[in-house]
N, C-alpha and C. Protein backbone atom coordinates (compact mmCIF):
# COMPACT_ATOMS: atom_id res chain seq x y z
N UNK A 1 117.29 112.71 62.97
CA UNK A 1 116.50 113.92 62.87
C UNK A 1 116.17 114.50 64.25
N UNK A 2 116.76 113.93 65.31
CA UNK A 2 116.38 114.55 66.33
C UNK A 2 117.43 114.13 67.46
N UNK A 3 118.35 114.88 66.73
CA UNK A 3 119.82 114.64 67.71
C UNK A 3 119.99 113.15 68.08
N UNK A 4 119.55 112.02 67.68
CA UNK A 4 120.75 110.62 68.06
C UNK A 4 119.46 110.01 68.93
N UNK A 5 117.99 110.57 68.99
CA UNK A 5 116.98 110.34 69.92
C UNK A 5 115.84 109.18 68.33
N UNK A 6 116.39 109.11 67.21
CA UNK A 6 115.60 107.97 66.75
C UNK A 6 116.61 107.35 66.06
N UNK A 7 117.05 105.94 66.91
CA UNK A 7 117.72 104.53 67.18
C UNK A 7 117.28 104.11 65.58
N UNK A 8 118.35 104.08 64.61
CA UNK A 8 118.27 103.04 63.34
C UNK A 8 118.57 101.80 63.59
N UNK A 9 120.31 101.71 64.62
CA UNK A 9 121.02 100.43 64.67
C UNK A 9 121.25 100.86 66.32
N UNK A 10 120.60 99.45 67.40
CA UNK A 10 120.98 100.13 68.66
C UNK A 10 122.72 99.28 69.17
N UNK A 11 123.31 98.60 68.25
CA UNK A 11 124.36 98.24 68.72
C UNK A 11 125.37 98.64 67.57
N UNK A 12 125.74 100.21 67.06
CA UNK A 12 126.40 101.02 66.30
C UNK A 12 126.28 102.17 66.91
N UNK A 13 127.63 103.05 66.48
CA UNK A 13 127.80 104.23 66.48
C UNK A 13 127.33 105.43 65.41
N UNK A 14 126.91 106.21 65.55
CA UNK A 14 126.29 107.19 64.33
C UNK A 14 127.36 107.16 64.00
N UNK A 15 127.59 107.55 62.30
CA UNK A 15 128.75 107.65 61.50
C UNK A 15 129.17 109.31 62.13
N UNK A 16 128.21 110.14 62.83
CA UNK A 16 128.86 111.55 62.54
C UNK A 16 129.54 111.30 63.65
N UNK A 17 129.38 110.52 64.97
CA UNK A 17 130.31 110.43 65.97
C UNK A 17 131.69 109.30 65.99
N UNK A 18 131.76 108.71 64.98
CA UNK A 18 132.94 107.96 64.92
C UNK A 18 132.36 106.08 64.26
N UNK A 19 133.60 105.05 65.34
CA UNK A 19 132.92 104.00 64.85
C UNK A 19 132.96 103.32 66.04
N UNK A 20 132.57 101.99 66.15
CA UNK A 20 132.41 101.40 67.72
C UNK A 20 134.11 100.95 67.83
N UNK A 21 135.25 100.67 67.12
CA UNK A 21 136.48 101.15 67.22
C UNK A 21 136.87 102.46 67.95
N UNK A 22 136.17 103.77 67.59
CA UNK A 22 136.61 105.11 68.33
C UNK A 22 135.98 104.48 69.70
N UNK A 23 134.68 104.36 69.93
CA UNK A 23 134.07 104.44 70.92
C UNK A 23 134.84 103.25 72.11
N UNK A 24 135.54 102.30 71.88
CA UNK A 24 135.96 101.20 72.74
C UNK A 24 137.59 102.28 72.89
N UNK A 25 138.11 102.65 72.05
CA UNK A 25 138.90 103.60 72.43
C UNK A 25 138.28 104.76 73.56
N UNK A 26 137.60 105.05 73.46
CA UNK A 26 136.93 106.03 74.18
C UNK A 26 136.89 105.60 75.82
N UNK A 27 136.33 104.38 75.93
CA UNK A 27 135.91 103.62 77.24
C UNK A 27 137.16 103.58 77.51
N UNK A 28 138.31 102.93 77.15
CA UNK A 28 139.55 102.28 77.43
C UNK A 28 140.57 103.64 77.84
N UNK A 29 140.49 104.62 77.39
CA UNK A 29 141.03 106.18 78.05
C UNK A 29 140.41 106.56 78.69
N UNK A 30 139.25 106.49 78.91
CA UNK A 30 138.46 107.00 79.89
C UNK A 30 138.90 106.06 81.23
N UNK A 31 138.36 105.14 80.89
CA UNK A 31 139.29 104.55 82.13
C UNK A 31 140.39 104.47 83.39
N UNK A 32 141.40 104.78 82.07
CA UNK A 32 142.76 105.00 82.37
C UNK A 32 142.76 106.23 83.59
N UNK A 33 141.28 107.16 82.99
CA UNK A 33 141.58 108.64 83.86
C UNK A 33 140.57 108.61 84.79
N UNK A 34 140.11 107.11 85.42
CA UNK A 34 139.12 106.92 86.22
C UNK A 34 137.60 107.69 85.91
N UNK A 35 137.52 107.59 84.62
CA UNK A 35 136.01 108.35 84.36
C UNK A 35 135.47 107.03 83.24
N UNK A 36 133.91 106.80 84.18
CA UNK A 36 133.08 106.02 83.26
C UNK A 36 131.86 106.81 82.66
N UNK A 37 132.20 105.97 81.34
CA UNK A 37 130.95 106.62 80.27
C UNK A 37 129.98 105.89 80.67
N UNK A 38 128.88 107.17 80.41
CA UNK A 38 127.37 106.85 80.64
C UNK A 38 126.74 107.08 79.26
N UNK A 39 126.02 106.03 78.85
CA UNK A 39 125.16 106.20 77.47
C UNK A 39 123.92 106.41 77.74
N UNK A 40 122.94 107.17 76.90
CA UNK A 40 121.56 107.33 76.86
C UNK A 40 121.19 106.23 76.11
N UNK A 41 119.82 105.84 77.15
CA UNK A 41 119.44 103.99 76.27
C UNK A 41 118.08 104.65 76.36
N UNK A 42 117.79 104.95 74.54
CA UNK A 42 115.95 105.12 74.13
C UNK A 42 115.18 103.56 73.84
N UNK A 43 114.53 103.84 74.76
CA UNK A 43 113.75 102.61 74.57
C UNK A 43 112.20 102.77 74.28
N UNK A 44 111.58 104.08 74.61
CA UNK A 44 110.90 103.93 74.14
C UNK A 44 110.18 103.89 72.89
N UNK A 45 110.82 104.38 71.93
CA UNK A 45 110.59 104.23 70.13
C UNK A 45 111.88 104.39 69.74
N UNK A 46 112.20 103.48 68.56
CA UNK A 46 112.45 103.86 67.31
C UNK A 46 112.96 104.74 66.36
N UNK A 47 113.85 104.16 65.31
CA UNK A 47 113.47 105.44 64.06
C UNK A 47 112.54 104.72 63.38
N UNK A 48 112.12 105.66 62.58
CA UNK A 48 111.00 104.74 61.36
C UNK A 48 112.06 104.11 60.09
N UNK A 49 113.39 103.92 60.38
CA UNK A 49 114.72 103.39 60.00
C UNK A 49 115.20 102.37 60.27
N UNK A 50 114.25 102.21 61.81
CA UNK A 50 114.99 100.64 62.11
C UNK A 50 114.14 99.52 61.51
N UNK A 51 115.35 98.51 61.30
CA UNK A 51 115.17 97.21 60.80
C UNK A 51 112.92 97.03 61.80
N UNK A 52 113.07 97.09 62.83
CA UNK A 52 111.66 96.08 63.27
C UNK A 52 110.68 97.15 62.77
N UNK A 53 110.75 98.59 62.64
CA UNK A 53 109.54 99.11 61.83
C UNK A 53 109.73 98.74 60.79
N UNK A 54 110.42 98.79 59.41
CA UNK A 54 110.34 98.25 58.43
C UNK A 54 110.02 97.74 58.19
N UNK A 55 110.36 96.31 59.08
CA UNK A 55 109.30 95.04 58.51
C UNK A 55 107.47 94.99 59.19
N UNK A 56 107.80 95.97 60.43
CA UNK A 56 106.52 95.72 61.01
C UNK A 56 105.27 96.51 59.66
N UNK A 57 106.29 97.20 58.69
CA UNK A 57 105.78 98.12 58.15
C UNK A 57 104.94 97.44 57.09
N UNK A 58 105.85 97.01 56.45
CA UNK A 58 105.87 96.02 54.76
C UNK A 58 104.07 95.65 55.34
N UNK A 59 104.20 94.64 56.09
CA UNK A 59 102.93 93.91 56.00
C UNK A 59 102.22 93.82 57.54
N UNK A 60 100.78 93.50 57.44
CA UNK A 60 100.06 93.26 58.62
C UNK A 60 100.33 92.11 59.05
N UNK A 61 100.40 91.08 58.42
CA UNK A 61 100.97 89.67 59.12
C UNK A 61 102.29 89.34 59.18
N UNK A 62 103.27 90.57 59.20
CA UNK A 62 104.68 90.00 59.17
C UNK A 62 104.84 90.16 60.54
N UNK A 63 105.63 89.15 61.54
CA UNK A 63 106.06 88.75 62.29
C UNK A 63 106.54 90.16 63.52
N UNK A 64 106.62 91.02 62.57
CA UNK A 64 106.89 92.31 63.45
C UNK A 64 105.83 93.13 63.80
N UNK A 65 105.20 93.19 63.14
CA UNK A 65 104.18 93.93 63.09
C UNK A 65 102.83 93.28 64.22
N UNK A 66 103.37 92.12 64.91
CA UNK A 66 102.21 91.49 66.01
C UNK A 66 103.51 91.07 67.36
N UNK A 67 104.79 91.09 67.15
CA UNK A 67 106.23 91.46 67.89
C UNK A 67 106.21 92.86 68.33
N UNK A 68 107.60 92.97 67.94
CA UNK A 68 108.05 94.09 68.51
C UNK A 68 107.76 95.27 68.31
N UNK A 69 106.89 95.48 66.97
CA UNK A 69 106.58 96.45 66.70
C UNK A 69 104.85 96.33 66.57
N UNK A 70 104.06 95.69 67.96
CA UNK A 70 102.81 95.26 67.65
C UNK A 70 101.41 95.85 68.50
N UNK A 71 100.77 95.39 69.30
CA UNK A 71 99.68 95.67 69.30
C UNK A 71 99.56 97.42 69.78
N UNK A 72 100.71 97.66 70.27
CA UNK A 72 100.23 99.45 71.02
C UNK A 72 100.23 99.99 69.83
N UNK A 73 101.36 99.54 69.18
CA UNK A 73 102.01 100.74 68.03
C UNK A 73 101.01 100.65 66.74
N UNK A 74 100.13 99.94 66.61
CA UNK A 74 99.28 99.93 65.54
C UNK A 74 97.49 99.92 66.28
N UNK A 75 97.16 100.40 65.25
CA UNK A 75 95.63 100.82 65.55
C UNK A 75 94.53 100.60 64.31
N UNK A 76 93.50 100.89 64.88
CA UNK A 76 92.73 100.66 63.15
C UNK A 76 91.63 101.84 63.24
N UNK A 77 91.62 102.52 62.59
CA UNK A 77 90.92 104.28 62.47
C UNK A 77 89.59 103.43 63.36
N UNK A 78 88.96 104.92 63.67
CA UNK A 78 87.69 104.85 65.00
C UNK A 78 87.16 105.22 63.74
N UNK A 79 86.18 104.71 62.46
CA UNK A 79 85.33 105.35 62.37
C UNK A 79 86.12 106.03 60.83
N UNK A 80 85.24 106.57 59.96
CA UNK A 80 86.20 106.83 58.48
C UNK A 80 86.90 107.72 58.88
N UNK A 81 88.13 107.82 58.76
CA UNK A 81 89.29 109.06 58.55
C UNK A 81 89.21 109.21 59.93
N UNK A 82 89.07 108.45 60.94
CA UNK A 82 89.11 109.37 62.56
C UNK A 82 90.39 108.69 62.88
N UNK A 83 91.25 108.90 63.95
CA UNK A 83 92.00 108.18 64.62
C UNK A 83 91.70 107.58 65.52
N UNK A 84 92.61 106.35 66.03
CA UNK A 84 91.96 105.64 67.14
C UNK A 84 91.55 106.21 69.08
N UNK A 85 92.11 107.40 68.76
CA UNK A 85 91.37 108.03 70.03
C UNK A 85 92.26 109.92 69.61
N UNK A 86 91.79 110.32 71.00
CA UNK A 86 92.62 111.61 70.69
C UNK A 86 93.69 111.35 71.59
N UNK A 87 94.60 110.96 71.53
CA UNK A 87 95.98 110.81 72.07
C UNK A 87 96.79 112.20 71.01
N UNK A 88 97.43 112.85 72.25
CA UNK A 88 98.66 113.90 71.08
C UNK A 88 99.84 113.58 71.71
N UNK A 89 100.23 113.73 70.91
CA UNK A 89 102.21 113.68 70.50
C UNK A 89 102.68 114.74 72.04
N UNK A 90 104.33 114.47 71.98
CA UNK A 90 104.46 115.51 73.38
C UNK A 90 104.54 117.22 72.62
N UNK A 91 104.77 116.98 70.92
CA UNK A 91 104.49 118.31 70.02
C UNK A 91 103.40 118.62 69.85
N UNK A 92 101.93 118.27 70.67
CA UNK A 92 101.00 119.03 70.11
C UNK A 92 99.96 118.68 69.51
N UNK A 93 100.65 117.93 68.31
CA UNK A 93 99.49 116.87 66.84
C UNK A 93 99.18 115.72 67.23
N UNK A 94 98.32 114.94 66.57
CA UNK A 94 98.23 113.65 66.97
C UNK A 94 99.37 112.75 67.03
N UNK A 95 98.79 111.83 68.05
CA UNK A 95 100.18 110.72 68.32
C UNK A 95 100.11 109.59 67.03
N UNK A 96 98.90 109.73 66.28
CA UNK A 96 98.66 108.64 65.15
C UNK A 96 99.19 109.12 63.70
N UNK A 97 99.93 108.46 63.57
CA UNK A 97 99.99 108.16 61.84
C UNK A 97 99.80 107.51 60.79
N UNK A 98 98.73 108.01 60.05
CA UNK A 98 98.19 107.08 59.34
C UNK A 98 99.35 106.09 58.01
N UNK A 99 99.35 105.10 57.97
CA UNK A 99 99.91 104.21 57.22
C UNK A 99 99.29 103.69 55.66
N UNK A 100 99.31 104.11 54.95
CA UNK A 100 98.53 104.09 53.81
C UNK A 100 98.92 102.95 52.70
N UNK A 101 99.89 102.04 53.11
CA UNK A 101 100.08 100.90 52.52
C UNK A 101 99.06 99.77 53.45
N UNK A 102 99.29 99.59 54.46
CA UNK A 102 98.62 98.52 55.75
C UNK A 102 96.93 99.09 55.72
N UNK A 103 96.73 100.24 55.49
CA UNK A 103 95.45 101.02 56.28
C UNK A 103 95.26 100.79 57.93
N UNK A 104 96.49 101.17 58.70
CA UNK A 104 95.93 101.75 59.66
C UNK A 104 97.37 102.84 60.39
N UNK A 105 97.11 103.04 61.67
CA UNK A 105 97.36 104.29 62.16
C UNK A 105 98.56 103.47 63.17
N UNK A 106 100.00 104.12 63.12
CA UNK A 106 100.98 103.53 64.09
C UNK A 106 100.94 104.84 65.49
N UNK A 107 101.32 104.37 66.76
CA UNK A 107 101.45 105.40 67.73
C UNK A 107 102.89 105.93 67.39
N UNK A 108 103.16 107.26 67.96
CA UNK A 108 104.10 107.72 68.10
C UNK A 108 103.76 108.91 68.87
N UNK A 109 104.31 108.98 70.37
CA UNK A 109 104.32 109.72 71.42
C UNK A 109 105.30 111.31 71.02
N UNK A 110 106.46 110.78 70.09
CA UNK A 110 107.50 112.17 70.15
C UNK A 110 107.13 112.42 68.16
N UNK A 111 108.53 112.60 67.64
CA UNK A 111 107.66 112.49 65.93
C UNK A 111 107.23 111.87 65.46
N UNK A 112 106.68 111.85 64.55
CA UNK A 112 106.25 111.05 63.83
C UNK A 112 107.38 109.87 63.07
N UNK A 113 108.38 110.58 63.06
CA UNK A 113 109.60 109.51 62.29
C UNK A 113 110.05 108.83 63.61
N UNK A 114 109.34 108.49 64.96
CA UNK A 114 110.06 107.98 66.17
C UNK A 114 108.73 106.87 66.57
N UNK A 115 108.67 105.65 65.77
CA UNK A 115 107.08 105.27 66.12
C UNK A 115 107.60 104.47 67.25
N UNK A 116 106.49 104.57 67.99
CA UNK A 116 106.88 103.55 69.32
C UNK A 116 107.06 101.97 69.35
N UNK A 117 107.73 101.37 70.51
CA UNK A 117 107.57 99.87 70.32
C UNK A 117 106.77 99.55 71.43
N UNK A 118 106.59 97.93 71.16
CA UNK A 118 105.26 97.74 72.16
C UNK A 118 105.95 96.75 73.44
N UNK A 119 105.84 97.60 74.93
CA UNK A 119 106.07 97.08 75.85
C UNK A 119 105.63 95.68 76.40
N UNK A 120 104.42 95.61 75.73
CA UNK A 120 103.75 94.75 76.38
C UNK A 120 104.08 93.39 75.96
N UNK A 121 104.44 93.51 74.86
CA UNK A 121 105.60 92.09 74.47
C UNK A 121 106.51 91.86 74.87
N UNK A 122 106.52 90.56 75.69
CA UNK A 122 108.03 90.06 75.97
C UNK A 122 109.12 90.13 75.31
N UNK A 123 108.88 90.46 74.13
CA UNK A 123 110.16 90.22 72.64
C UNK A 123 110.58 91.37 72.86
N UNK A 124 110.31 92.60 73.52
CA UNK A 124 110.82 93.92 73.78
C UNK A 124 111.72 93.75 74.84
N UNK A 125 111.32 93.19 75.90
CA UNK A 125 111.74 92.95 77.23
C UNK A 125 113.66 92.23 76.70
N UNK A 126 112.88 91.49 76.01
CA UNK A 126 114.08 90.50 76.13
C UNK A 126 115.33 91.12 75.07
N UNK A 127 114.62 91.60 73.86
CA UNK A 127 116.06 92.42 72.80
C UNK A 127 116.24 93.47 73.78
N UNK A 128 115.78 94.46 74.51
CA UNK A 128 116.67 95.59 75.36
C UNK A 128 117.80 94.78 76.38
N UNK A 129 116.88 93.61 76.91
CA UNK A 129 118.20 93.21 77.75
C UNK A 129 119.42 92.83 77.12
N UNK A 130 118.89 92.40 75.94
CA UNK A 130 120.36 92.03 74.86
C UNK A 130 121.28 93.54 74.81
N UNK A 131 120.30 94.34 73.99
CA UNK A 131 121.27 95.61 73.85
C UNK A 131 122.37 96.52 74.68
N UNK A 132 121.25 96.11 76.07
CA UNK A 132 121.83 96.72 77.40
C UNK A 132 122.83 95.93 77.58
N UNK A 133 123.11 94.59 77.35
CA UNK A 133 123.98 93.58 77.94
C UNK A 133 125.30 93.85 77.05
N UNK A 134 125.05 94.34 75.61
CA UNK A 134 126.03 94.54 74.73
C UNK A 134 127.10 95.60 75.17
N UNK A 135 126.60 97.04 75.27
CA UNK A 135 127.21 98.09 75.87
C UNK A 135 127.76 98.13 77.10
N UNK A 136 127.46 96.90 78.18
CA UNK A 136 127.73 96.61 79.34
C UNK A 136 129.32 95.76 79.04
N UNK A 137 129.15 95.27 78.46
CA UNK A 137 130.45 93.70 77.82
C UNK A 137 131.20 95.08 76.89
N UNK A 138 130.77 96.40 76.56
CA UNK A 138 132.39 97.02 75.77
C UNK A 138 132.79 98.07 77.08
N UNK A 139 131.97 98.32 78.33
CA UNK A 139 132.57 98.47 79.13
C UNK A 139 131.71 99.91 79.55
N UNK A 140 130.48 100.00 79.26
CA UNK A 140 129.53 101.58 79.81
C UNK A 140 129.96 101.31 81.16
N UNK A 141 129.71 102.48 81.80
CA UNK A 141 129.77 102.70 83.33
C UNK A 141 128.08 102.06 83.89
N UNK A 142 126.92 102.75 82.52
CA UNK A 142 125.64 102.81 82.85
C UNK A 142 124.65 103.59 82.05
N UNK A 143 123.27 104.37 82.22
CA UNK A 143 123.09 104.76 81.59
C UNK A 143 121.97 105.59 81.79
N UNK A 144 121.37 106.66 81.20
CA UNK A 144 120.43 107.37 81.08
C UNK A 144 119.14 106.56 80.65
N UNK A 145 118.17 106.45 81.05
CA UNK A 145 116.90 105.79 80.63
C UNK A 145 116.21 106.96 79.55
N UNK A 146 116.09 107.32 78.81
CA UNK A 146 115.41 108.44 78.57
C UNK A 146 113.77 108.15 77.98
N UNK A 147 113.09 109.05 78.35
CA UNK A 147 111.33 108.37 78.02
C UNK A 147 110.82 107.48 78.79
N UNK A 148 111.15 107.09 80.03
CA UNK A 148 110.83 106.02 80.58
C UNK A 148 109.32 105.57 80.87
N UNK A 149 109.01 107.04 81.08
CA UNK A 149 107.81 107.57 81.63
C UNK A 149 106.68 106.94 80.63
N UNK A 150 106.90 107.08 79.32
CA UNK A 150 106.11 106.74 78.15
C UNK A 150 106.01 105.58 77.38
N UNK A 151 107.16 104.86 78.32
CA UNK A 151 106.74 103.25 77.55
C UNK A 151 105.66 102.54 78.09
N UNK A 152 104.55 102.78 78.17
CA UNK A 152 103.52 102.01 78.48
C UNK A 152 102.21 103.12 78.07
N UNK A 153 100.77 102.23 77.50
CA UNK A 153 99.94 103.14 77.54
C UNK A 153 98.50 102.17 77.62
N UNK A 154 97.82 102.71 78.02
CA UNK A 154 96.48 102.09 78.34
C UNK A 154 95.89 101.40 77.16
N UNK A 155 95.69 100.20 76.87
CA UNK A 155 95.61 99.10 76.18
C UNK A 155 93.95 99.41 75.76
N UNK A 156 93.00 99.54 76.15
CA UNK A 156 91.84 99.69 75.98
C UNK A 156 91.31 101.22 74.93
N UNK A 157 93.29 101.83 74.58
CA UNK A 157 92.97 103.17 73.91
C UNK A 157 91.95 104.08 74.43
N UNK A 158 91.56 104.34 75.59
CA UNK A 158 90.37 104.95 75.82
C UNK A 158 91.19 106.55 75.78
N UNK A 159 90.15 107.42 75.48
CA UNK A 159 90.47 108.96 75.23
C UNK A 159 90.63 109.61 76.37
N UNK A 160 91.87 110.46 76.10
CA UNK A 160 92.42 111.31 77.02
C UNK A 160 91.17 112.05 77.91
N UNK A 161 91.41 113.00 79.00
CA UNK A 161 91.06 113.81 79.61
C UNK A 161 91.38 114.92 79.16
N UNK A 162 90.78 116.19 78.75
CA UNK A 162 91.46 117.15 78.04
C UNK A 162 91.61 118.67 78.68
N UNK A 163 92.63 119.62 79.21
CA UNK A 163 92.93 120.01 80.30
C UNK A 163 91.92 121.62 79.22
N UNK A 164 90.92 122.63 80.60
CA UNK A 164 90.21 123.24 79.92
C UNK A 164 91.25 124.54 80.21
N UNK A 165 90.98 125.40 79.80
CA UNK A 165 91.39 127.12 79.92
C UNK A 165 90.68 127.75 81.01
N UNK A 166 91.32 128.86 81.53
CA UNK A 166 91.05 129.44 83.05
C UNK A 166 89.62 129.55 82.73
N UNK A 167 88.81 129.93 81.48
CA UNK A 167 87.57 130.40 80.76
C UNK A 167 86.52 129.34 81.48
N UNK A 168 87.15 127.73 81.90
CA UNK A 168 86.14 126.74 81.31
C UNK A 168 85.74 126.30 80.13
N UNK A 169 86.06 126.86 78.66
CA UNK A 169 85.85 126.23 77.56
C UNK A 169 87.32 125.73 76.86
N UNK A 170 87.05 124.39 75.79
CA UNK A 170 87.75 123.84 75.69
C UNK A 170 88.88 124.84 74.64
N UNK A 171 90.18 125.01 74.56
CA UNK A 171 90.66 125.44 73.76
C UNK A 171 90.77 124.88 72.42
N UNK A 172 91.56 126.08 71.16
CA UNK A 172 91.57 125.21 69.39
C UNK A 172 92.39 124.29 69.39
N UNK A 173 93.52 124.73 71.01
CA UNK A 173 95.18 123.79 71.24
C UNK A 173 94.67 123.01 72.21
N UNK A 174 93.97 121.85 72.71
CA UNK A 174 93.64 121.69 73.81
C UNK A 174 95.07 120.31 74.37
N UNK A 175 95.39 120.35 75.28
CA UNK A 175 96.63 119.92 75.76
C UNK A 175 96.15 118.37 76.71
N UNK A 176 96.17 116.88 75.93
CA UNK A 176 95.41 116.27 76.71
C UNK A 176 96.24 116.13 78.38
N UNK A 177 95.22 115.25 79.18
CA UNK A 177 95.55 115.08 80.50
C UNK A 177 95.98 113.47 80.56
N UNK A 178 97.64 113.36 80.57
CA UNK A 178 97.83 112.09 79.68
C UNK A 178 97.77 110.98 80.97
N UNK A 179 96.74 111.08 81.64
CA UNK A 179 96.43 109.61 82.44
C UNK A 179 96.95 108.24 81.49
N UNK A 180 96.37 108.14 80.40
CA UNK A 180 96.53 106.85 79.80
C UNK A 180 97.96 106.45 78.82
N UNK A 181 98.80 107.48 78.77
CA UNK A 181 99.94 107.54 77.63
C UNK A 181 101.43 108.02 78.41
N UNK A 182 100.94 108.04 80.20
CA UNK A 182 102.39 108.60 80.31
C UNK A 182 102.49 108.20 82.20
N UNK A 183 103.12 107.51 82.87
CA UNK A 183 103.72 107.14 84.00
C UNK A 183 102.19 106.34 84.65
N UNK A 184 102.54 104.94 83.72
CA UNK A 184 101.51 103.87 83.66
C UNK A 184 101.75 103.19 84.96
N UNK A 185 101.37 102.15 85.67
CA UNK A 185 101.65 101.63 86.96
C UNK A 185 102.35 100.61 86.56
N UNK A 186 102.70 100.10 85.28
CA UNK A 186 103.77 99.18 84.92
C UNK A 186 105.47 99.34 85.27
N UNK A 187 105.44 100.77 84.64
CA UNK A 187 106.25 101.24 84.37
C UNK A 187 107.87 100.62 85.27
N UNK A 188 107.91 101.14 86.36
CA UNK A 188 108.71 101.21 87.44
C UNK A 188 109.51 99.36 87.25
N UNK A 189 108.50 98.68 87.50
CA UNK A 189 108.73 97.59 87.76
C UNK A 189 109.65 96.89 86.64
N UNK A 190 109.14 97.17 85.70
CA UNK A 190 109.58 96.64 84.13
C UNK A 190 111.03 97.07 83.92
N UNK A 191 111.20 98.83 83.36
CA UNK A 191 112.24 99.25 83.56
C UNK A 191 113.41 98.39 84.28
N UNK A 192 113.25 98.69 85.57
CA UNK A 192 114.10 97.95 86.51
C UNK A 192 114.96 96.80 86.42
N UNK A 193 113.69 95.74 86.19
CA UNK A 193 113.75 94.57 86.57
C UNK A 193 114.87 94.26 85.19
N UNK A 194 114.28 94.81 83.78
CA UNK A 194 115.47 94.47 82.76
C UNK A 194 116.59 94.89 82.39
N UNK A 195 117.13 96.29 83.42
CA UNK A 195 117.90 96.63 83.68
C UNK A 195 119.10 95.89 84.67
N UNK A 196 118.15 95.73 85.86
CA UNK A 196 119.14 94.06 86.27
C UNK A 196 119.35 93.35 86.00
N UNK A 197 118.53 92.41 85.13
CA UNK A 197 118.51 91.10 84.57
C UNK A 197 119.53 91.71 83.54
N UNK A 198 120.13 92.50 82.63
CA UNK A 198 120.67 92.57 81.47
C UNK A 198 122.54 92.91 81.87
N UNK A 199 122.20 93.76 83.73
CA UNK A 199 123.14 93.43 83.85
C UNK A 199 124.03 92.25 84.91
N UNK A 200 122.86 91.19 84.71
CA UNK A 200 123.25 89.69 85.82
C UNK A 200 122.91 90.13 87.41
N UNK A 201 122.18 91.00 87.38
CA UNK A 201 121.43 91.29 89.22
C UNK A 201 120.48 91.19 89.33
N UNK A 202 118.98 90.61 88.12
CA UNK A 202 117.88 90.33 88.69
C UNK A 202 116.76 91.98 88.88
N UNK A 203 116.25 91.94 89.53
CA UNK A 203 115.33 93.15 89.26
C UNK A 203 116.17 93.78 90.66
N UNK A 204 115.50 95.14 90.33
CA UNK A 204 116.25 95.93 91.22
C UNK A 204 115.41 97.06 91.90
């Protein structure tokens, strides 16, 4: 639903672009004409399709849902019907969606069908280096990080800063000031480091 940007299966080809048969064809001519493919690697969410939301979904104590798909990406309402802070989406609406099987609220920074995964687990760290390591072994040149900026967010959920109008009063659209949801001091280091490690160089 949003051009190839929410990941169902991250070691497959979308059916509308071929199969990982076309695509190893692809690398292997490319080659030939001295040009390496570069893939876009989303890491920071999801589809609400993939296998670890699903299960993180089903239940509160399933194994995913406190993993890979755990403590950022889930929340528990502030209060009846409130969300857990005012965090908005990069569209505008809230970044929370409420879950009405579990009762509570998952993050999601871009749509709502793109819920985020949680950095702060090692179990993240370690399946990207797998994935990255996969596309590396059929022969990528490398790759686009895309979202990088947004895999991390202030753990304590505390509420945005909210940017005012030339007026001084707050606007009906008010646009938060994303100190806590966007180019965290983690960031840099993390990225990196599993980017080397996935491709046998260690942090970088």
């Amino acid at each position: 639903m949003d051009f190839g940007y929410d990941i169902s299966d991250y070691k497959n080809i979308d059916p509308q672009y071929g199969t990982l048969a076309d695509f190893d064809r692809l690398v292997a001519e490319a080659a030939k004409r001295h040009i390496r493919v570069i893939m876009d690697m989303v890491m920071n969410h999801t589809s609400d399709k993939h296998e670890w939301f699903i299960q993180a979904r089903s239940s509160r104590d399933n194994p995913y849902r406190t993993g890979l798909c755990g403590t950022m990406a889930w929340a528990n309402q502030h209060g009846q019907g409130r969300t857990p802070n005012n965090w908005q989406s990069l569209f505008g609406h809230s970044a929370w969606q409420w879950d009405e099987k579990t009762r509570q609220y998952y993050y999601h920074k871009f749509y709502v069908q793109q819920p985020d995964v949680n950095w702060d687990n090692p179990q993240i760290h370690e399946a990207f280096k797998d994935i990255i390591a996969f596309w590396l072994k059929r022969g990528v040149g490398g790759f686009r990080f895309d979202a990088v900026t947004t895999l991390y967010e202030d753990p304590s959920l505390a509420d945005e800063g909210v940017v005012l109008g030339k007026d001084g009063k707050r606007s009906s659209m008010p646009m938060a000031i994303r100190n806590w949801t966007t180019r965290r001091p983690t960031i840099s280091r993390a990225a990196s480091c599993d980017a080397g490690d996935a491709g046998g160089g260690g942090c970088v």
